[in-house]
C-alpha atoms as a PDB file:
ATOM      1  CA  UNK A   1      21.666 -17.730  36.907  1.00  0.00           C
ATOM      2  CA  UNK A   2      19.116 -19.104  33.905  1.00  0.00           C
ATOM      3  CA  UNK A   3      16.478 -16.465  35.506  1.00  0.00           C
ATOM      4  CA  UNK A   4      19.119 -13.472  35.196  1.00  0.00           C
ATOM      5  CA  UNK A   5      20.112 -14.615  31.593  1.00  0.00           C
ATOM      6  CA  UNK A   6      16.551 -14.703  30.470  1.00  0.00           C
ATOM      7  CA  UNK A   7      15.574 -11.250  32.218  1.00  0.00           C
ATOM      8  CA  UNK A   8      18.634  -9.727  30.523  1.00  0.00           C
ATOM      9  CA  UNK A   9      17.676 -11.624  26.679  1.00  0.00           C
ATOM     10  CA  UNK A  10      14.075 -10.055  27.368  1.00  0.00           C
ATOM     11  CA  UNK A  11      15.490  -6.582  28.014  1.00  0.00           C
ATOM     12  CA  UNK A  12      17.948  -6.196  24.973  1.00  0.00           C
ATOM     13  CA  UNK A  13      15.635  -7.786  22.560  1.00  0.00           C
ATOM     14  CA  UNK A  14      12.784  -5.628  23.985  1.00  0.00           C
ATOM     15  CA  UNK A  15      14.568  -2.821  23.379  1.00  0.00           C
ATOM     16  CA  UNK A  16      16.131  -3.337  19.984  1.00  0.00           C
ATOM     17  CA  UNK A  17      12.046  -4.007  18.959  1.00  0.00           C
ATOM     18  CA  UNK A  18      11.248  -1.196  20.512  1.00  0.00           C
ATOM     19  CA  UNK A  19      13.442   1.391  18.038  1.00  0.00           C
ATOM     20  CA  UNK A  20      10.773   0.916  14.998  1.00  0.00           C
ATOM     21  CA  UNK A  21       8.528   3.439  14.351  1.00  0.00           C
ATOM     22  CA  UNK A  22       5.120   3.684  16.036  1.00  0.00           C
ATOM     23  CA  UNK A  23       2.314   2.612  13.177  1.00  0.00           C
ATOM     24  CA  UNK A  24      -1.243   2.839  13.110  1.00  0.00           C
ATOM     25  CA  UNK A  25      -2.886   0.070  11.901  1.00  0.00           C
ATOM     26  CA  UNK A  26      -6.927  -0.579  11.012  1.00  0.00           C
ATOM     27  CA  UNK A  27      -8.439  -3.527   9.240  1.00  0.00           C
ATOM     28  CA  UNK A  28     -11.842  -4.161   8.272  1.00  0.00           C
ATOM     29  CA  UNK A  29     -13.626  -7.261   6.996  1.00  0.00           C
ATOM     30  CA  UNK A  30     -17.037  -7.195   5.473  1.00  0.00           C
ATOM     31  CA  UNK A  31     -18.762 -10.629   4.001  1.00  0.00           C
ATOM     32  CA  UNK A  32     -21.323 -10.211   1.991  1.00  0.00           C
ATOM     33  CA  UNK A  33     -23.726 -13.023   0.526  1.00  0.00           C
ATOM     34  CA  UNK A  34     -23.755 -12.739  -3.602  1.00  0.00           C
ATOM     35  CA  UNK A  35     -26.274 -14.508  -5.947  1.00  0.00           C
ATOM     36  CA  UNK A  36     -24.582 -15.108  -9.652  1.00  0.00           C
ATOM     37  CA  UNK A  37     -26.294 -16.556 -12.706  1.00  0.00           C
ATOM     38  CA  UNK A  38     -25.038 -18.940 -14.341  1.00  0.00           C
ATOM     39  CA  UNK A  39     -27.204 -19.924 -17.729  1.00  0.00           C
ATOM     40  CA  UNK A  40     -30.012 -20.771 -15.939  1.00  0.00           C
ATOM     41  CA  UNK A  41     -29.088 -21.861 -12.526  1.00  0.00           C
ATOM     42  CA  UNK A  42     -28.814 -19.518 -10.004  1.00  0.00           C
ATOM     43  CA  UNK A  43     -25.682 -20.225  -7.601  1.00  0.00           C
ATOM     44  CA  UNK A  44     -24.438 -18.357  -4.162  1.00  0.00           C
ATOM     45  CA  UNK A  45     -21.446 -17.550  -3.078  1.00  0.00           C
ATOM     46  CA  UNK A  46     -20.009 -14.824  -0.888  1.00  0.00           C
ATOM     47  CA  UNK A  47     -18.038 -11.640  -1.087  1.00  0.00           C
ATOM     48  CA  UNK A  48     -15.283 -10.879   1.281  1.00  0.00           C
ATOM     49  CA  UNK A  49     -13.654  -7.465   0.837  1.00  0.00           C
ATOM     50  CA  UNK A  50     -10.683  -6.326   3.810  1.00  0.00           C
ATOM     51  CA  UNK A  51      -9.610  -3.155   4.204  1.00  0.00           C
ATOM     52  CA  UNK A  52      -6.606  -2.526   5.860  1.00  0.00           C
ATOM     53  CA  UNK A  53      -5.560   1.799   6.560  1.00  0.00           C
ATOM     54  CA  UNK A  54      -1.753   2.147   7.928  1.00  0.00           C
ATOM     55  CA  UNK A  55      -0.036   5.158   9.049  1.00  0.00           C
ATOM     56  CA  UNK A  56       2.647   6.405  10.524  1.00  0.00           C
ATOM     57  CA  UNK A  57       2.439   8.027  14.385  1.00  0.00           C
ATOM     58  CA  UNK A  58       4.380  11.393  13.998  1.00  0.00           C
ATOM     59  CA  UNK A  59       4.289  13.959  16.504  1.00  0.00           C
ATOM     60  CA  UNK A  60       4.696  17.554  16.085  1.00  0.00           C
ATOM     61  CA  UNK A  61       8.108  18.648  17.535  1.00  0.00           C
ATOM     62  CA  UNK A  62       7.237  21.532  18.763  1.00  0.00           C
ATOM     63  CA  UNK A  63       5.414  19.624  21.365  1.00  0.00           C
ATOM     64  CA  UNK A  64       8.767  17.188  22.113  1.00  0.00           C
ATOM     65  CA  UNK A  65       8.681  17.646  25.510  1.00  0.00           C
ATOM     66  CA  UNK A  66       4.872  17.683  26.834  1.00  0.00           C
ATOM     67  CA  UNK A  67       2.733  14.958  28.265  1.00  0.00           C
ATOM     68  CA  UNK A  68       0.210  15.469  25.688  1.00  0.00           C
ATOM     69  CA  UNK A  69       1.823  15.907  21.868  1.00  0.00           C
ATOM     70  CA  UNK A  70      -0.042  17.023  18.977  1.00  0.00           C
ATOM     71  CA  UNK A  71      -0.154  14.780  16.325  1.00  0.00           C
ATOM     72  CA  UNK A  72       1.256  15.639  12.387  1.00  0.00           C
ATOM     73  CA  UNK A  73      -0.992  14.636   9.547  1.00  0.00           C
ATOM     74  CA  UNK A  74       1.273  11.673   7.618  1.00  0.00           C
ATOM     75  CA  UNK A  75       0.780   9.493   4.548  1.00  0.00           C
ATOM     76  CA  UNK A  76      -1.711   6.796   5.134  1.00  0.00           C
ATOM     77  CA  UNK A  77      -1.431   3.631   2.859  1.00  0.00           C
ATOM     78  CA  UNK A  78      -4.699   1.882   2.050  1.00  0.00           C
ATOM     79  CA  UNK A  79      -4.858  -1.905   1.010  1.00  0.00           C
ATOM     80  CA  UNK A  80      -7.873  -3.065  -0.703  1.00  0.00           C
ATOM     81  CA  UNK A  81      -8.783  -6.686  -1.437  1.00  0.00           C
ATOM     82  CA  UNK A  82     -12.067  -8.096  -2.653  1.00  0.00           C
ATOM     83  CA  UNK A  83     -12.197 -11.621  -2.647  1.00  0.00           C
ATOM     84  CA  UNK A  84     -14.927 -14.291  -4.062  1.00  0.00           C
ATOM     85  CA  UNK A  85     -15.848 -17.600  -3.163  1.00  0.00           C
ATOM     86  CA  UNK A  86     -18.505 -19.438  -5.478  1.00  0.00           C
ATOM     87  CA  UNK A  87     -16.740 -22.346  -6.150  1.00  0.00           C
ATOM     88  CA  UNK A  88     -17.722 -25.745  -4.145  1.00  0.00           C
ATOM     89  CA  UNK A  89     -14.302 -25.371  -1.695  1.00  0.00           C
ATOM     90  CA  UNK A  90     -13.947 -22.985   1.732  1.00  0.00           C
ATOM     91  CA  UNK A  91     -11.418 -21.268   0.442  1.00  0.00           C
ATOM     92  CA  UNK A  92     -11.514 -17.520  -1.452  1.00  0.00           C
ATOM     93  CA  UNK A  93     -10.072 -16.132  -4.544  1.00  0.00           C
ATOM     94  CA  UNK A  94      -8.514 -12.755  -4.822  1.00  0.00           C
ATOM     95  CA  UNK A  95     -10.489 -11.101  -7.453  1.00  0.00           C
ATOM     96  CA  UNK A  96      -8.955  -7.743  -7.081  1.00  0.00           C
ATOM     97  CA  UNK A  97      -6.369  -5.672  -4.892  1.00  0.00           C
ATOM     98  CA  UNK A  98      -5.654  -2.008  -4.608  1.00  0.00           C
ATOM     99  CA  UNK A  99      -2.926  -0.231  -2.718  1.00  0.00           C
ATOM    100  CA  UNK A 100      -3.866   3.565  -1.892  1.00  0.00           C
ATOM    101  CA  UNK A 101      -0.840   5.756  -1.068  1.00  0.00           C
ATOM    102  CA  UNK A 102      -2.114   9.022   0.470  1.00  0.00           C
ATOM    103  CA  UNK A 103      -0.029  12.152   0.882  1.00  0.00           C
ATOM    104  CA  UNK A 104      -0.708  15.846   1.283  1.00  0.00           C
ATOM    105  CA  UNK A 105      -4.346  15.464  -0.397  1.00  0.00           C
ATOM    106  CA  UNK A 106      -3.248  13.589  -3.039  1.00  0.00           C
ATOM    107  CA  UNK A 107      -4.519  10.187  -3.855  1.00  0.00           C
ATOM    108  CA  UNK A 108      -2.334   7.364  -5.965  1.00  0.00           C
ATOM    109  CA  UNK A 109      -4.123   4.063  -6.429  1.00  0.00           C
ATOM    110  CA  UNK A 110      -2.313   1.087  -7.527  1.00  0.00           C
ATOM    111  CA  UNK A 111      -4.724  -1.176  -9.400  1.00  0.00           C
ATOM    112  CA  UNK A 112      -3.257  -4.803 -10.448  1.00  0.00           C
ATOM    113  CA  UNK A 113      -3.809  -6.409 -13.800  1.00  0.00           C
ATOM    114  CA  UNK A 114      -2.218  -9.733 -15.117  1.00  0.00           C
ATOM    115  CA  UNK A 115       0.621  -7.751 -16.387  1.00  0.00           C
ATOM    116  CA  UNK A 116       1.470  -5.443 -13.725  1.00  0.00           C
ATOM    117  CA  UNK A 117      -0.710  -2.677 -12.377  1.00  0.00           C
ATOM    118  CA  UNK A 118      -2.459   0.278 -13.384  1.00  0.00           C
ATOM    119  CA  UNK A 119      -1.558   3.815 -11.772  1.00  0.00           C
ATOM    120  CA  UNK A 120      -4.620   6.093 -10.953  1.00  0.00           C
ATOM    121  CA  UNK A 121      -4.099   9.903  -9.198  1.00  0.00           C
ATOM    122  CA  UNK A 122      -6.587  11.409  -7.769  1.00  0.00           C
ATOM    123  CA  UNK A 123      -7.282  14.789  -5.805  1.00  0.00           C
ATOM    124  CA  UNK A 124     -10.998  13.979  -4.695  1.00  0.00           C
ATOM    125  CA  UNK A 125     -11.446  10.389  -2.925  1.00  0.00           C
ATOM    126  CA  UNK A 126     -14.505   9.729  -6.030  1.00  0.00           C
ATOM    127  CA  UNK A 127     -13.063  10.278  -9.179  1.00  0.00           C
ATOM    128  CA  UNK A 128      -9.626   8.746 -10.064  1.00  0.00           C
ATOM    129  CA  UNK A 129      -8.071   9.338 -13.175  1.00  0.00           C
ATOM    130  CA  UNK A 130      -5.711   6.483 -15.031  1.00  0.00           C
ATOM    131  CA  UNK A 131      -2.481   8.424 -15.257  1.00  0.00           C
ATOM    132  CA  UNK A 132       0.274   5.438 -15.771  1.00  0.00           C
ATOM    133  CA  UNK A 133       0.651   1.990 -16.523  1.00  0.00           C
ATOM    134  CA  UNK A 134       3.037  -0.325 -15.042  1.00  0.00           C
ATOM    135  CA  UNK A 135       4.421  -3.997 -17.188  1.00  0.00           C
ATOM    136  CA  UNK A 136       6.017  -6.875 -15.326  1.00  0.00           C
ATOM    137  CA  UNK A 137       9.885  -7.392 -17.095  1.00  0.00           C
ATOM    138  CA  UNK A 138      11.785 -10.679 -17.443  1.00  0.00           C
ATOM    139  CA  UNK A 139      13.688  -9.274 -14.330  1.00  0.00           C
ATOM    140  CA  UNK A 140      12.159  -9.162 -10.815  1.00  0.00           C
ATOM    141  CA  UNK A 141      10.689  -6.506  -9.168  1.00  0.00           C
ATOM    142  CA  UNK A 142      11.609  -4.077 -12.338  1.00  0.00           C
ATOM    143  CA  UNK A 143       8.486  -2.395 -14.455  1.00  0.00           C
ATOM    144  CA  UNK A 144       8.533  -0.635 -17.724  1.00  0.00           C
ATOM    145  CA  UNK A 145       6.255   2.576 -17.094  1.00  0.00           C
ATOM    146  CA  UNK A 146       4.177   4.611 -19.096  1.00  0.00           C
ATOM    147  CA  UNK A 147       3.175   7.350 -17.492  1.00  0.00           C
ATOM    148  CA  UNK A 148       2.005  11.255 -18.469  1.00  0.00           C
ATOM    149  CA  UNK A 149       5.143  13.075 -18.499  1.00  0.00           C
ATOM    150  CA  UNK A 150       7.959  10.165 -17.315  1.00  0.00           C
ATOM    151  CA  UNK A 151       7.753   7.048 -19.581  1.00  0.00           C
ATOM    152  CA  UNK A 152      10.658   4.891 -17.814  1.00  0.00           C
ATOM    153  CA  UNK A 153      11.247   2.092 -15.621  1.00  0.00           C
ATOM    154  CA  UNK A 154       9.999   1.742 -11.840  1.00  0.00           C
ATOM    155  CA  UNK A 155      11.108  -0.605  -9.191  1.00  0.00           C
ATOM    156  CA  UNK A 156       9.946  -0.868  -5.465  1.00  0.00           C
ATOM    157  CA  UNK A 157      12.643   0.178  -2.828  1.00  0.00           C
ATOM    158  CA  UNK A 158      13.291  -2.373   0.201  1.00  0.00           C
ATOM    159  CA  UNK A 159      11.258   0.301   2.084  1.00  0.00           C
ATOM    160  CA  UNK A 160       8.216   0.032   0.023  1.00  0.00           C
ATOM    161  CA  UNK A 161       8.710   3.291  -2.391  1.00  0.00           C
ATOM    162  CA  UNK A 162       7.727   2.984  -5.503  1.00  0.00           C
ATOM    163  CA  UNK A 163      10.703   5.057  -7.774  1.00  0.00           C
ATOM    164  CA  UNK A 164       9.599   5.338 -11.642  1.00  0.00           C
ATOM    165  CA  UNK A 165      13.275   6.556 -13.150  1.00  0.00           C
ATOM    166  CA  UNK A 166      13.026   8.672 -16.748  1.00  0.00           C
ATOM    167  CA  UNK A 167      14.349  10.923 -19.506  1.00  0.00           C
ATOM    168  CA  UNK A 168      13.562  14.406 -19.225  1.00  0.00           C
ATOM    169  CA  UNK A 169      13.879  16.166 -22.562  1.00  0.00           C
ATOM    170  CA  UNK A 170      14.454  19.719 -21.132  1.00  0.00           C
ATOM    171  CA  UNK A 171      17.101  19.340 -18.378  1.00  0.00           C
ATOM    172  CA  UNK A 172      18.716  15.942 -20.682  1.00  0.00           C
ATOM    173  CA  UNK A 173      18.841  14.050 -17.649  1.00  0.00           C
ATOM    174  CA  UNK A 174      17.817  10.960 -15.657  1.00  0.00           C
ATOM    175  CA  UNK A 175      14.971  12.328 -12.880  1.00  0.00           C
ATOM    176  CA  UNK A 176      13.358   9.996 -10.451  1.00  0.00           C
ATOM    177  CA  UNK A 177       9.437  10.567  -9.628  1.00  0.00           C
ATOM    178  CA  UNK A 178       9.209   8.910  -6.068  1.00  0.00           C
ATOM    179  CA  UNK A 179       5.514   7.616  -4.531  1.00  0.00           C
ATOM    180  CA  UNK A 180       5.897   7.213  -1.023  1.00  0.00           C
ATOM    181  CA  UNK A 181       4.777   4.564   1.204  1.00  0.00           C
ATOM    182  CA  UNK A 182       3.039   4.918   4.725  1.00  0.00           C
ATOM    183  CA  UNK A 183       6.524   3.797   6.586  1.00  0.00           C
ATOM    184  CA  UNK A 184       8.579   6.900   5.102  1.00  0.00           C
ATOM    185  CA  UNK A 185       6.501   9.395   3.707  1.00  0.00           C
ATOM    186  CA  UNK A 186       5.686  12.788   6.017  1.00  0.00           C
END
């Protein structure tokens, strides 16, 4: 009776894991040794940067009932961290961390700073160009935004969009300018 119980628990929780959608995921690790100079001493440490690419697994539709589907280009999200260690301990410290949201050609980096994070667009994987900045508030999770062309607030949805809310002077309403992240953007 315990065995048909525990067959049955494995099959309904199986499935109900089962239902999310299928995600690509790639990380990367590369350590690098680092001499810094300090005065006149010369001191190593080492450089750790991970890169981890995520995307969703969409197929085309038109293909919904072959063996062999076409896949649809989707948003990829990017996560870049560089980390340090030249201190005595084994331990790193974040120095830096990106976030890359990718969609139809169009590159959005999300730099942080000690007061929120800086918002970068570009078109051409090189050359990014600083086109908003983001401040923590006294409330969680809410950012004051100033941005080219929709100075507002911003918040992060529970599915990991990033919504910057503003005035618009010629319509004289509220509009909503929506970055999308790997898990719901197509």
């Amino acid at each position: 009776m315990k065995i048909a119980i525990t067959v049955l628990a494995t099959i309904v929780c199986g499935s109900v894991f089962a239902q999310h959608a299928p995600t690509e995921i790639k990380k990367e690790t590369e350590i690098k040794s680092i001499a810094f100079k300090e005065g006149a001493k010369i001191s190593e440490g080492k450089m750790k940067i991970v890169t981890k690419e995520s995307s969703n697994v969409v197929l085309d539709e038109k293909d919904a009932f072959k063996v062999n589907q076409d896949r649809v280009p989707a948003t990829r999200k990017i996560e870049k961290t560089v980390m340090i260690d030249n201190d005595q301990d084994t331990a790193y410290d974040i120095k830096t961390k990106e976030t890359f949201y990718i969609n139809e050609g169009d590159t959005y980096r999300f730099s942080s700073s000690a007061t929120g994070f800086d918002m970068a667009y570009s078109d051409d994987e090189d050359a990014f160009i600083k086109v908003g900045k983001a401040w923590n508030t006294n409330t969680s999770g809410i950012y004051i935004i100033k941005a080219e062309g929709h100075d507002g607030i911003g918040y992060f949805k529970p599915n990991g969009d990033f919504t910057i809310e503003h005035y618009d002077d010629t319509s004289g309403t509220i509009k909503a300018t929506t970055y999308k992240s790997q898990d719901t953007a197509l």
